[in-house]
Each structure stands twice: as C-alpha cells, then as structure tokens.
C-alpha atoms as a PDB file:
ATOM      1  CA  UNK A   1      54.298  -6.291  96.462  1.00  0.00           C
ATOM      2  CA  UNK A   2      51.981  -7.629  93.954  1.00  0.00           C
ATOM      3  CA  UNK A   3      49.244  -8.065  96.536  1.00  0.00           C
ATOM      4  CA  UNK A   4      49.455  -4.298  96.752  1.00  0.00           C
ATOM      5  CA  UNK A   5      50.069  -3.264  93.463  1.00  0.00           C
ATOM      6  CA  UNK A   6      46.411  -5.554  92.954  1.00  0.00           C
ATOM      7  CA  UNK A   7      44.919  -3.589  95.206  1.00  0.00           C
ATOM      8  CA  UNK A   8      45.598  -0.503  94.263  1.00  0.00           C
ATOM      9  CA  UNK A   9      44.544  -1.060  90.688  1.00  0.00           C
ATOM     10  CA  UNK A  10      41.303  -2.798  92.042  1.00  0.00           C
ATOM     11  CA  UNK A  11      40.402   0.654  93.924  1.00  0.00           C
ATOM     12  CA  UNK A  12      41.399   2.462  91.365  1.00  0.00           C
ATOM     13  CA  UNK A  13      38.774   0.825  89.280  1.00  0.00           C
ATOM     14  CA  UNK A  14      36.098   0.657  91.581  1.00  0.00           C
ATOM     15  CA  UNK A  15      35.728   4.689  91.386  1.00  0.00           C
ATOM     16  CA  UNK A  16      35.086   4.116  87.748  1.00  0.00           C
ATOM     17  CA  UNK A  17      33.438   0.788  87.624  1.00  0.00           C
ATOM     18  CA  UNK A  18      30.471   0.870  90.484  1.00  0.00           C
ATOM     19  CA  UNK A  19      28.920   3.866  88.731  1.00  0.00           C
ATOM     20  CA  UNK A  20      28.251   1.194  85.825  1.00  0.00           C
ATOM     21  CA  UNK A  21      27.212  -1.454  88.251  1.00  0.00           C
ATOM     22  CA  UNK A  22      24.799   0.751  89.354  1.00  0.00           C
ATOM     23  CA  UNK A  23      23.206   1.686  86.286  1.00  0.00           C
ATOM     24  CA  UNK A  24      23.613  -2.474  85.121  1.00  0.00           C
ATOM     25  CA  UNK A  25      21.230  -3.033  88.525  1.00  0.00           C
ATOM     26  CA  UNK A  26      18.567  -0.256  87.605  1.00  0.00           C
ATOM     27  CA  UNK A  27      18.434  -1.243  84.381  1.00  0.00           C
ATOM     28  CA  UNK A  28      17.974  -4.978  85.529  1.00  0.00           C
ATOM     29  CA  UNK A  29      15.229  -3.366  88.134  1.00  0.00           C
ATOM     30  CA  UNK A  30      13.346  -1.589  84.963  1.00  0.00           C
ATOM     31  CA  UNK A  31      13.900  -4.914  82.821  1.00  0.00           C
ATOM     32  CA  UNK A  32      12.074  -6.824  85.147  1.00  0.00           C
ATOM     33  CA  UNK A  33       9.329  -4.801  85.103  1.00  0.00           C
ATOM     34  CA  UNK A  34       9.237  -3.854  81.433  1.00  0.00           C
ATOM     35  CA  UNK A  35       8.541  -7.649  80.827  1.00  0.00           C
ATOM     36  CA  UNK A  36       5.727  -7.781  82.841  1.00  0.00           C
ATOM     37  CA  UNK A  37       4.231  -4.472  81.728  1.00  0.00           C
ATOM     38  CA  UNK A  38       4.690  -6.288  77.694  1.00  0.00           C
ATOM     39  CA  UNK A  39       3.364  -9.487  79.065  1.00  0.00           C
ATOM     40  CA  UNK A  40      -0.027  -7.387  80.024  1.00  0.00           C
ATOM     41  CA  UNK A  41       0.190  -5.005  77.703  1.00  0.00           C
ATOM     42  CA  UNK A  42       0.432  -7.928  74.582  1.00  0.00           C
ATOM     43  CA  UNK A  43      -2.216 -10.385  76.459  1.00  0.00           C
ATOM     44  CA  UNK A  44      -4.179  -7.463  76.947  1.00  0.00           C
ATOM     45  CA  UNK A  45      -4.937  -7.476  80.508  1.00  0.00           C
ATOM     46  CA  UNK A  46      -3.720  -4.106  81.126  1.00  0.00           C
ATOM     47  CA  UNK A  47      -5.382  -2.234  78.053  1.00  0.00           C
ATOM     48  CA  UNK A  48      -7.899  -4.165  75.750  1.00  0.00           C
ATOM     49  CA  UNK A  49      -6.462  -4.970  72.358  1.00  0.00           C
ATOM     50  CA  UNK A  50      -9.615  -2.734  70.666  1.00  0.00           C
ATOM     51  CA  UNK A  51      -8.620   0.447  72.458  1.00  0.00           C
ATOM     52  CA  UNK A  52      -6.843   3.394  71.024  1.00  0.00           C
ATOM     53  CA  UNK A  53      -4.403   3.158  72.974  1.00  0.00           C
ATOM     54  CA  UNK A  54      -2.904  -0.426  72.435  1.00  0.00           C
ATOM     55  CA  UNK A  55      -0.890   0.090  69.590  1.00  0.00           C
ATOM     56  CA  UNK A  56       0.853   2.621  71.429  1.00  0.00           C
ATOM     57  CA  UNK A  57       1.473   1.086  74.681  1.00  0.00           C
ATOM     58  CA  UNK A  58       2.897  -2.303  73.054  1.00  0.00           C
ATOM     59  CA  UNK A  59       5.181   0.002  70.988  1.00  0.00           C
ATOM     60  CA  UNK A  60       6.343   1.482  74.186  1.00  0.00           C
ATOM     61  CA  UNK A  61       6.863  -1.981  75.771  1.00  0.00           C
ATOM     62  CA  UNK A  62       8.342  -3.662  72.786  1.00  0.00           C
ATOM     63  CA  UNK A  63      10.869   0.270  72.541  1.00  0.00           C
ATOM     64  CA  UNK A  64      11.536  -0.299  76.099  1.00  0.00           C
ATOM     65  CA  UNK A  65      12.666  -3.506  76.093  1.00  0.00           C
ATOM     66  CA  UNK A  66      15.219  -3.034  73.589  1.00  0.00           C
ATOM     67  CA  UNK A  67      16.459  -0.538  74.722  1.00  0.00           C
ATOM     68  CA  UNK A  68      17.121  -1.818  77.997  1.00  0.00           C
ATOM     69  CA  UNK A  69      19.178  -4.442  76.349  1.00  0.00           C
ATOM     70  CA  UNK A  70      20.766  -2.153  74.155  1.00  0.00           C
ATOM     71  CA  UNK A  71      22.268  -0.152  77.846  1.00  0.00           C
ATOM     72  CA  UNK A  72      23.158  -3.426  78.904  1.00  0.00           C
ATOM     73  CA  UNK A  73      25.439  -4.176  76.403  1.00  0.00           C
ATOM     74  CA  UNK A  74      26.969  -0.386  76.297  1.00  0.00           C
ATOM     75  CA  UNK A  75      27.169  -1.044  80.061  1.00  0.00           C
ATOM     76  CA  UNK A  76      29.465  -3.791  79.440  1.00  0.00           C
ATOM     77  CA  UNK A  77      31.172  -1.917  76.208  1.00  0.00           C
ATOM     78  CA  UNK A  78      32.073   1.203  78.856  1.00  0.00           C
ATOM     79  CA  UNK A  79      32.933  -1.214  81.516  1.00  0.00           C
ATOM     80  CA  UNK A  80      35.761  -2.633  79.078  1.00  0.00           C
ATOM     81  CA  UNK A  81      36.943   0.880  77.621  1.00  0.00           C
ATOM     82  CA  UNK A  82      37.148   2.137  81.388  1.00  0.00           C
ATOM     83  CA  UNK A  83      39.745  -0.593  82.095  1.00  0.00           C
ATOM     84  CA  UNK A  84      41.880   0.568  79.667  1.00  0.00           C
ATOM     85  CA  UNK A  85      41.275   3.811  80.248  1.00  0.00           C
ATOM     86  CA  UNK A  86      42.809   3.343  83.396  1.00  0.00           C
ATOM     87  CA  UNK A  87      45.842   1.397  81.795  1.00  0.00           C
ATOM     88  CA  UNK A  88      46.191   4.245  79.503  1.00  0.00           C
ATOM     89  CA  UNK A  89      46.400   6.828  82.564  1.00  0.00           C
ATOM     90  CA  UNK A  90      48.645   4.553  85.009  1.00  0.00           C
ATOM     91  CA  UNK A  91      51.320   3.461  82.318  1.00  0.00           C
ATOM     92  CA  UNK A  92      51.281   6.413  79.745  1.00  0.00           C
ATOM     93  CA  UNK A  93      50.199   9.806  81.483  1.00  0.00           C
ATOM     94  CA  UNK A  94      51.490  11.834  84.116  1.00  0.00           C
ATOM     95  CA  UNK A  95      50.342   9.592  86.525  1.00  0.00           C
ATOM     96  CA  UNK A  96      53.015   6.723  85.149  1.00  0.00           C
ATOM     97  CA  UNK A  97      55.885   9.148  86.569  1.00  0.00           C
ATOM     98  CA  UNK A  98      54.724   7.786  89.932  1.00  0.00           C
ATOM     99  CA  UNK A  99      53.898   4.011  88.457  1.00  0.00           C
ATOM    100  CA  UNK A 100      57.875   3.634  87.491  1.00  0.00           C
ATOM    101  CA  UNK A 101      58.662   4.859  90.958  1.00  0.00           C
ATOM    102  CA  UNK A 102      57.365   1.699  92.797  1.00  0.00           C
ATOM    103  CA  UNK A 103      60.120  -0.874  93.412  1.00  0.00           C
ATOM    104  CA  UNK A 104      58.067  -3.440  90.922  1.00  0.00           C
ATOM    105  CA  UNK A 105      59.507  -5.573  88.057  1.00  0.00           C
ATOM    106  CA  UNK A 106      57.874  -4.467  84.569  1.00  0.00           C
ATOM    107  CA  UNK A 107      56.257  -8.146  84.647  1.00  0.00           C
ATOM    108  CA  UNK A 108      54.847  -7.661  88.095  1.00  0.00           C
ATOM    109  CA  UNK A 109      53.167  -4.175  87.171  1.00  0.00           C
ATOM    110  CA  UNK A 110      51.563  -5.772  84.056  1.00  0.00           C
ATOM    111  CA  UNK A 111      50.633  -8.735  86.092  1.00  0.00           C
ATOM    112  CA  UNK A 112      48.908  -7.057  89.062  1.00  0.00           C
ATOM    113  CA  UNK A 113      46.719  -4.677  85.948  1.00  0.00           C
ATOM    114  CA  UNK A 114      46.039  -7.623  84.630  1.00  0.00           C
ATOM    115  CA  UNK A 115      44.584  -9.326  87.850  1.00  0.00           C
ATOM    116  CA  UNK A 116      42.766  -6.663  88.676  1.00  0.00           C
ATOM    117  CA  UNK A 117      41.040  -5.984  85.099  1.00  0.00           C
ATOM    118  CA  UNK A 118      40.274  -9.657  85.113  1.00  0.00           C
ATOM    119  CA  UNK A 119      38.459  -9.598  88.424  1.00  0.00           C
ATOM    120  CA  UNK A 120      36.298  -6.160  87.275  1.00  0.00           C
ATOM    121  CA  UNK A 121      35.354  -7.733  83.708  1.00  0.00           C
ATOM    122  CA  UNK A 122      33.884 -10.932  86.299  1.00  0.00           C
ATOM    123  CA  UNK A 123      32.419  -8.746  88.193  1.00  0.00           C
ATOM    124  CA  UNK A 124      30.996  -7.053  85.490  1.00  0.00           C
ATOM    125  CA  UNK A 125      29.828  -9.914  83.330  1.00  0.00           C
ATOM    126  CA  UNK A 126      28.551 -11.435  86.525  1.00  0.00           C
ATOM    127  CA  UNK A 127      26.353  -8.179  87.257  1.00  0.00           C
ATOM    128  CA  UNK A 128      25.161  -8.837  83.741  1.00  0.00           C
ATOM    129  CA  UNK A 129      24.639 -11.912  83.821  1.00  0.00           C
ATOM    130  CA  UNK A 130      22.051 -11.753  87.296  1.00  0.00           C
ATOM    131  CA  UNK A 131      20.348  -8.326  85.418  1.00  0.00           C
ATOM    132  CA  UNK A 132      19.572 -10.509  82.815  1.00  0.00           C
ATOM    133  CA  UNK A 133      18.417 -13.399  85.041  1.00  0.00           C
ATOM    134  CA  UNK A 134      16.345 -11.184  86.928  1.00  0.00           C
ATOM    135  CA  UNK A 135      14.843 -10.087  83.347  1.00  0.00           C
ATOM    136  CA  UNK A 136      14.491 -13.408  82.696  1.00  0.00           C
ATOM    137  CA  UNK A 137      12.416 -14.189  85.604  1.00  0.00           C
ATOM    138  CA  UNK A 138      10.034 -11.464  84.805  1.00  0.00           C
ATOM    139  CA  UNK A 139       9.157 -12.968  81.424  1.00  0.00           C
ATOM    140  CA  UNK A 140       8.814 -15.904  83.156  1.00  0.00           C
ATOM    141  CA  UNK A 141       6.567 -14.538  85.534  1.00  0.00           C
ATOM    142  CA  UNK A 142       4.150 -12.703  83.057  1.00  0.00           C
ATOM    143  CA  UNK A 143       4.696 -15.166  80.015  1.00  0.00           C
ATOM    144  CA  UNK A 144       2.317 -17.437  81.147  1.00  0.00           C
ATOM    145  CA  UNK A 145       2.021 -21.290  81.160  1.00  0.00           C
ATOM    146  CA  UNK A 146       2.453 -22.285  77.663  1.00  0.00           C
ATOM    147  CA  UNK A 147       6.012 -19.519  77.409  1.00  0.00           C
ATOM    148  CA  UNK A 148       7.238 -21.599  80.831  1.00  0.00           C
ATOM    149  CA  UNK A 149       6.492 -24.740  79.250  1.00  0.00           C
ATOM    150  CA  UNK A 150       8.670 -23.751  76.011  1.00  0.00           C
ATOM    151  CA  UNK A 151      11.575 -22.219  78.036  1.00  0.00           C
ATOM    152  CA  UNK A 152      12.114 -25.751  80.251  1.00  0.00           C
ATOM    153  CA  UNK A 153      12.068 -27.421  76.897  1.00  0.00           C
ATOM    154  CA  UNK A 154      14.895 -25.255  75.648  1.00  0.00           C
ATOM    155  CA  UNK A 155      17.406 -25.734  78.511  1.00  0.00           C
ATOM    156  CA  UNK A 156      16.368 -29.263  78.713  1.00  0.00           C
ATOM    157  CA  UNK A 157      17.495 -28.979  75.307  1.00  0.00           C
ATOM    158  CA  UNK A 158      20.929 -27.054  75.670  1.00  0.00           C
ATOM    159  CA  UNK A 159      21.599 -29.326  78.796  1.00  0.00           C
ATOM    160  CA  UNK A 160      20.901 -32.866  76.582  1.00  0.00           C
ATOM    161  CA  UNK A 161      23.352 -31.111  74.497  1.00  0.00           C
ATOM    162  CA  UNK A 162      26.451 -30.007  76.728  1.00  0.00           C
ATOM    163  CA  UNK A 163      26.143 -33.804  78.226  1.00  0.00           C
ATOM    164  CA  UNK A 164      26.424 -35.325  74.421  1.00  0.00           C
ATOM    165  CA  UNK A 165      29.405 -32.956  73.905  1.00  0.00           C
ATOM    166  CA  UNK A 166      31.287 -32.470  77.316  1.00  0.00           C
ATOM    167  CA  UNK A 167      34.567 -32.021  75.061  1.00  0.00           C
ATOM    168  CA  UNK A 168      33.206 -29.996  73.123  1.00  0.00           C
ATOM    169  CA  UNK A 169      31.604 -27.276  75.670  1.00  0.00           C
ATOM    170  CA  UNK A 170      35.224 -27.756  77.302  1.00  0.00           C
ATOM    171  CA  UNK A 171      37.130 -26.148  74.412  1.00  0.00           C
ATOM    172  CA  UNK A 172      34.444 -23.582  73.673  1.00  0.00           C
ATOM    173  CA  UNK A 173      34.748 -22.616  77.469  1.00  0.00           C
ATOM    174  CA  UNK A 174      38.350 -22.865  77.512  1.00  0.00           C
ATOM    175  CA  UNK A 175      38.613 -20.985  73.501  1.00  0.00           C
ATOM    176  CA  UNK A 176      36.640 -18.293  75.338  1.00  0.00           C
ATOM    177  CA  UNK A 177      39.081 -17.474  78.226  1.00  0.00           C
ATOM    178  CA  UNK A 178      42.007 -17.825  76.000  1.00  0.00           C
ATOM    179  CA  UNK A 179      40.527 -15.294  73.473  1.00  0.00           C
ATOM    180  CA  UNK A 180      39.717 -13.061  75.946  1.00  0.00           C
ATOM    181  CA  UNK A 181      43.597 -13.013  77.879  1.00  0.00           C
ATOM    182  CA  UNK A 182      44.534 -12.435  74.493  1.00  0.00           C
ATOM    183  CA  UNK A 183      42.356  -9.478  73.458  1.00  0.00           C
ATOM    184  CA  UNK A 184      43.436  -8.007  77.134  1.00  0.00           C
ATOM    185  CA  UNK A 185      47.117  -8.176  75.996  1.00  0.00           C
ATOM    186  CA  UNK A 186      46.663  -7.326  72.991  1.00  0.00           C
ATOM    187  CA  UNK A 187      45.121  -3.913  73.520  1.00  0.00           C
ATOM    188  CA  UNK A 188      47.111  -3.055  76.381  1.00  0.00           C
ATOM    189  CA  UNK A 189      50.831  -3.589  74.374  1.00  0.00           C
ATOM    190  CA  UNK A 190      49.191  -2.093  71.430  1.00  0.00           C
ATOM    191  CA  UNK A 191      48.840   1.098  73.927  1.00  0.00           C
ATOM    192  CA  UNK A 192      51.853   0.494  75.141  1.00  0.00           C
ATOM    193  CA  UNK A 193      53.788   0.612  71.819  1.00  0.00           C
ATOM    194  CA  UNK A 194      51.376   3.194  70.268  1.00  0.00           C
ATOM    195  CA  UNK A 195      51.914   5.512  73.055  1.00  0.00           C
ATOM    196  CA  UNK A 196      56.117   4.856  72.721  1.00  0.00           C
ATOM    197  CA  UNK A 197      57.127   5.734  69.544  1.00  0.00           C
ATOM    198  CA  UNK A 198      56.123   9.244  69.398  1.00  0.00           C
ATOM    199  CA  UNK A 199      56.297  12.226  71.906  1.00  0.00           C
ATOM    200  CA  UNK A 200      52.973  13.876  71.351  1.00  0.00           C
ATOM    201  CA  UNK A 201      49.483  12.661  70.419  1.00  0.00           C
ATOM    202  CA  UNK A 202      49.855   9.446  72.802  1.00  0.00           C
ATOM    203  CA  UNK A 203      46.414   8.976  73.240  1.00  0.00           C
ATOM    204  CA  UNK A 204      45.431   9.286  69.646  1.00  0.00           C
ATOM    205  CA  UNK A 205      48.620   7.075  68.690  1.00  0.00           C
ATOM    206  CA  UNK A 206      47.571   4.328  71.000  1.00  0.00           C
ATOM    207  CA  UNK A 207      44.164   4.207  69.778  1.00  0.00           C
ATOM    208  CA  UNK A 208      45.497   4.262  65.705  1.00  0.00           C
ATOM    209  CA  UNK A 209      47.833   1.374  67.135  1.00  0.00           C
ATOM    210  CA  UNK A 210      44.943  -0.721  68.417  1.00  0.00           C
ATOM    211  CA  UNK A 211      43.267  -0.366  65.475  1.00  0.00           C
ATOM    212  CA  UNK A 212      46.106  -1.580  63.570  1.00  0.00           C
ATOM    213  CA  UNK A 213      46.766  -4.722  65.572  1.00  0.00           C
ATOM    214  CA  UNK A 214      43.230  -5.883  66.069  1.00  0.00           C
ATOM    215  CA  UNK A 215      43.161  -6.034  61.777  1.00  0.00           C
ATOM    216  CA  UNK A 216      46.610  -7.857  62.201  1.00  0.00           C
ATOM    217  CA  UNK A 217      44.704 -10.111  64.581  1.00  0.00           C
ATOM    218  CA  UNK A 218      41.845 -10.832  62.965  1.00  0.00           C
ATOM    219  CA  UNK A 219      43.383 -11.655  59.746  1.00  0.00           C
ATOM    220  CA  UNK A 220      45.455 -14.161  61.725  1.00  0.00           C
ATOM    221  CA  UNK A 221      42.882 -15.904  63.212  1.00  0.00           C
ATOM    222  CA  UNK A 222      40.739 -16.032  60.494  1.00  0.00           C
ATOM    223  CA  UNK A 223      42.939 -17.479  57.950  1.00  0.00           C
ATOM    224  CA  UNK A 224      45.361 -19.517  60.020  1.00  0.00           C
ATOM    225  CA  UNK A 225      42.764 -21.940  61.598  1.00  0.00           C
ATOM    226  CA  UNK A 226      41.199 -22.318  58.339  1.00  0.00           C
ATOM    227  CA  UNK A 227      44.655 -23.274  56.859  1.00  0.00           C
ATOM    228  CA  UNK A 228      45.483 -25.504  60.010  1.00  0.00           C
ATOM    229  CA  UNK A 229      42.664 -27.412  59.677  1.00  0.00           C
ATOM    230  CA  UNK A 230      42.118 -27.706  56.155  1.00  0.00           C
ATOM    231  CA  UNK A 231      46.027 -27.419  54.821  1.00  0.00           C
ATOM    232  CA  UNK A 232      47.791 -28.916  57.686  1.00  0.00           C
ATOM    233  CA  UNK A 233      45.504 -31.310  58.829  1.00  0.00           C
ATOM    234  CA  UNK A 234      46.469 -33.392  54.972  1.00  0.00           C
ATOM    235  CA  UNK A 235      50.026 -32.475  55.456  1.00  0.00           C
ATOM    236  CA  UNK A 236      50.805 -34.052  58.672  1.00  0.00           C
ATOM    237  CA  UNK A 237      48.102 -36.918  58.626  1.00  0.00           C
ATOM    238  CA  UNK A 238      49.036 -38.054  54.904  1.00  0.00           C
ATOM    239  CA  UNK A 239      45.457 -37.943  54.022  1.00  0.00           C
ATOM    240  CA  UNK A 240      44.397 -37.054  50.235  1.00  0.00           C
ATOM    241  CA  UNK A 241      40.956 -36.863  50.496  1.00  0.00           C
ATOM    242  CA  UNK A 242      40.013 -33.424  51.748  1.00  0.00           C
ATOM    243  CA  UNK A 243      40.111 -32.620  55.243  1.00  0.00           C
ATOM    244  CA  UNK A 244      36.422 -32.565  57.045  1.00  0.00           C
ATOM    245  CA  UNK A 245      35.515 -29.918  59.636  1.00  0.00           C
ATOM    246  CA  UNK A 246      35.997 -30.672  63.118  1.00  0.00           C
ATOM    247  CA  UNK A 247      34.493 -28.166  65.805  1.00  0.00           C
ATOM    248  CA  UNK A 248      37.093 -29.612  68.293  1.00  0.00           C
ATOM    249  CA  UNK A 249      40.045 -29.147  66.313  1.00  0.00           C
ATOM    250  CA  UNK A 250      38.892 -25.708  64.971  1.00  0.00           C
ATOM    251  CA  UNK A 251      38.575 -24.882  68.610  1.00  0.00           C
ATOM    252  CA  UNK A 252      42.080 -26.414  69.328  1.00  0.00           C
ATOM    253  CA  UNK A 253      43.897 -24.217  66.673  1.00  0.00           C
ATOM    254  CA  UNK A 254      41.827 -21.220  67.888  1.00  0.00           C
ATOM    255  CA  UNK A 255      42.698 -21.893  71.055  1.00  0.00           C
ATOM    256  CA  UNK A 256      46.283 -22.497  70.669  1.00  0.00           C
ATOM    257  CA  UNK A 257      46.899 -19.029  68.194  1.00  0.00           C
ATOM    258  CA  UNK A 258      45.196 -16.634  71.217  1.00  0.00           C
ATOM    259  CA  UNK A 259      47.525 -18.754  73.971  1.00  0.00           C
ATOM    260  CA  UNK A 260      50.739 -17.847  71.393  1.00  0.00           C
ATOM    261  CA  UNK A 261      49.566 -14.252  70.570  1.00  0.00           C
ATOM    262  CA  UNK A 262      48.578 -13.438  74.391  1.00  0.00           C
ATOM    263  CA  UNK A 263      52.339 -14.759  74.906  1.00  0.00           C
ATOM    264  CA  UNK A 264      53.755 -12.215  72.378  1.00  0.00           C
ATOM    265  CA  UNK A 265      51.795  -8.948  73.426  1.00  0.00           C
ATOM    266  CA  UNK A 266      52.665  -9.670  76.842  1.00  0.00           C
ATOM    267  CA  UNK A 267      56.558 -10.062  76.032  1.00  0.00           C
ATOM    268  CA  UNK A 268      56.289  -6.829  74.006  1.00  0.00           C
ATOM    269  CA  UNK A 269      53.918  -4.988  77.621  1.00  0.00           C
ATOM    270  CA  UNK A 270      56.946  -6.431  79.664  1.00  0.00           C
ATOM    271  CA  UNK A 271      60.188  -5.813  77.239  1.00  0.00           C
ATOM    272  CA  UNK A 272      57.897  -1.396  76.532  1.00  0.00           C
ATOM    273  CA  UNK A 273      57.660  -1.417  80.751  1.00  0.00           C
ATOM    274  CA  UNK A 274      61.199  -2.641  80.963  1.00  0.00           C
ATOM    275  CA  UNK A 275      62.467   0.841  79.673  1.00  0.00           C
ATOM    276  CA  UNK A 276      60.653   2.787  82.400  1.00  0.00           C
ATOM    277  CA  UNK A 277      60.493   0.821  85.367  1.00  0.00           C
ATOM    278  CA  UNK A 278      63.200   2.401  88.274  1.00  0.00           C
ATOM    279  CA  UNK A 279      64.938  -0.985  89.080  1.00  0.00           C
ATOM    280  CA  UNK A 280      65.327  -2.041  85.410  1.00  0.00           C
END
C-alpha cells in the first residue's frame, strides 16, 4: 500500500512540478547562451568597445545574466512551496476527506508524502544542478584560455581540499540531508497543527504556525550548538581552558539537533494524522 500511496503523490506532483522543470531547462537553454553573448559582448568581438552601443549591450548581458540566476533560484523556491502546497491540499482540504478513507496507517500516509517530496526536490535540484552546468559550460566556452586555466585551478583546489578533509565533507554532506528531513517535517507538522486547532482560516493558520516554529527552530539551533560546543564540551571533558572551535563537532551537534527535531515533528505529523485516519 505504500508503493501506491508513493505513486499517487508522485503524479500528483508531476502536474505541478514539470511546468517548473520546463521553465528550469529554458532558462538553462538562455543561460548558455547569455554567457556567450557577455563573453563577446565584454571582449568585444561582437560590438567594438568604442561604439555607442557597447555600454548598452554589456548592460543587457551583465541584466540578463542575473536574472537568469535570479529564476533559477525562484524555480527552486516554487518547486519547494508547490510540495507543500500539495501537503496542504491532500491532508487539510476537501480533498483529505478522501485521504482518511484509504486503509493506510497515519505513519504510512506521512511516509509515502514524504518519499515522494524527497524524490521531486532531487529531481529538482538535479535539473538545477545540469542548468547550471550547462551555464557553466558556456562560460567556459566563450571565457577564453586564461578563464579555463583559472577555473581547473579552482576545482583542483576544492578537490585538494575534500581529500585533506574526507571527514569533514562527510558531516557537511551528511549535516545537509539531516537539515533538510528536518525542515520537511518541520513545515509539514507545523501545517498539520496550524491547520488543527481552529475551524476556519486553515490556510492562513498553517502558514502563521510555520512561521512560528521556524523562529522556534532557528533559535534552537543557533544557540544550542554554540552552547554544546563551547559549554558542554568543558563540562563533560573536565577541561578549564576554553573550549576551541571544531568544524566537526559543530557539524556533529548540528547534525544530531535536526536528527532529534525531524524525530519530534514527525511524532507530532503521525500522533495530528492519527485523529483522522479511518482505521485509527
């Protein structure tokens, strides 16, 4: 049943989502060829740099390529509201009459949502992530010699440096995917619990209530690290001297708070479900 519930939700967000692919892949298409029209444009092979003209067409090149970047990254920003957008309809409006139908357990309904969001925000940060590869490779193209010369420097650079620090790019990697289950669970029980304790204004409730809990959030895993690696750290090691700054162990705490709050918003999804769900 949770195959089906997946694939439901995965269809579901496909009518939504490819729109936004498709716009990410034009906007990869006119990136591309933006950089090569500011590479000619700046070198002045298409438009000497004494014409009238110049100032205007490397304004338009430099204008364009920001903001091409700047729909990228509302790309992604729509791609993120749309998935809870869809949680929002499926659990909270009339459409969740037929959701607490299904012969599901509250923790395989939030499951299967949460599979399928997971696989759309890949999708989606892979689509980004070639759009801005292909942008990339226009640069490359039209940057010249000396601009390919710098850029194999730099990721020889970055490369030397994830090889001295394997641990290191680890936790980062692993802080990432942990931060980013939590922020999922977060929002979605904030909806959830936003949406249950009144009767009218769900939508605007939910959205106050996600609000509230991202300060909440934030304040926790701001000041908790800080204390667990500075406070803590001298507690439970019996140092006096003060405490130095680890990035591993910063990561480690950071790590370990969005495991424990991802844990506790998806208790709260499950126990909010629990009241609506047929079986239960």
């Amino acid at each position: 049943m949770l195959v089906k519930l997946f694939r439901h939700d995965f269809r579901a967000h496909s009518r939504m989502q490819i729109p936004v692919l498709i716009a990410i892949a034009a906007a990869a298409v006119l990136g591309f060829f933006n950089m090569l029209f500011l590479a000619g444009t700046g070198s002045g092979q298409l438009i000497s740099e004494e014409s009238d003209g110049y100032v205007l067409m490397l304004g338009a090149a430099i204008s364009g390529t920001f903001l091409i970047f700047l729909a990228l990254g509302i790309a992604m920003a729509v791609m993120s509201v749309l998935i809870f957008v869809r949680f929002y309809r499926s659990m909270v409006t009339d459409e969740a009459y037929l959701t607490f139908t299904l012969p599901v357990t509250a923790g395989q309904l939030i499951g299967a949502k949460f599979l399928a969001s997971a696989v759309w925000f890949l999708i989606g940060s892979a689509a980004l992530a070639i759009a801005g590869g292909l942008i990339y490779t226009g640069a490359i193209l039209a940057g010249g010699g000396d601009f390919r010369e710098a850029m194999v420097d730099l990721w020889q650079e970055v490369f030397e440096l994830l090889a001295e620090n394997p641990l290191t790019a680890f936790l980062l990697i692993l802080c990432a995917v942990a931060a980013a289950v939590r922020w999922y669970f977060q929002i979605t029980g904030a909806i959830l619990f936003g949406a249950s304790v009144v009767r009218k204004n769900k939508a605007l409730a939910a959205v106050g209530m996600i609000f509230a809990v991202n300060f909440l959030v934030n304040l926790i895993t701001s000041i908790f690290p800080t204390l667990g690696i500075f406070g803590f750290g001298v507690l439970f090691t019996g140092m006096v001297e003060f405490y130095d700054f680890n990035l591993n162990t910063w990561l480690l705490v950071q790590t370990g708070i969005s495991v424990i709050l991802a844990a506790v918003f998806w208790w709260l999804s499950v126990r909010i479900a629990k009241k609506s769900v047929n079986i239960e």
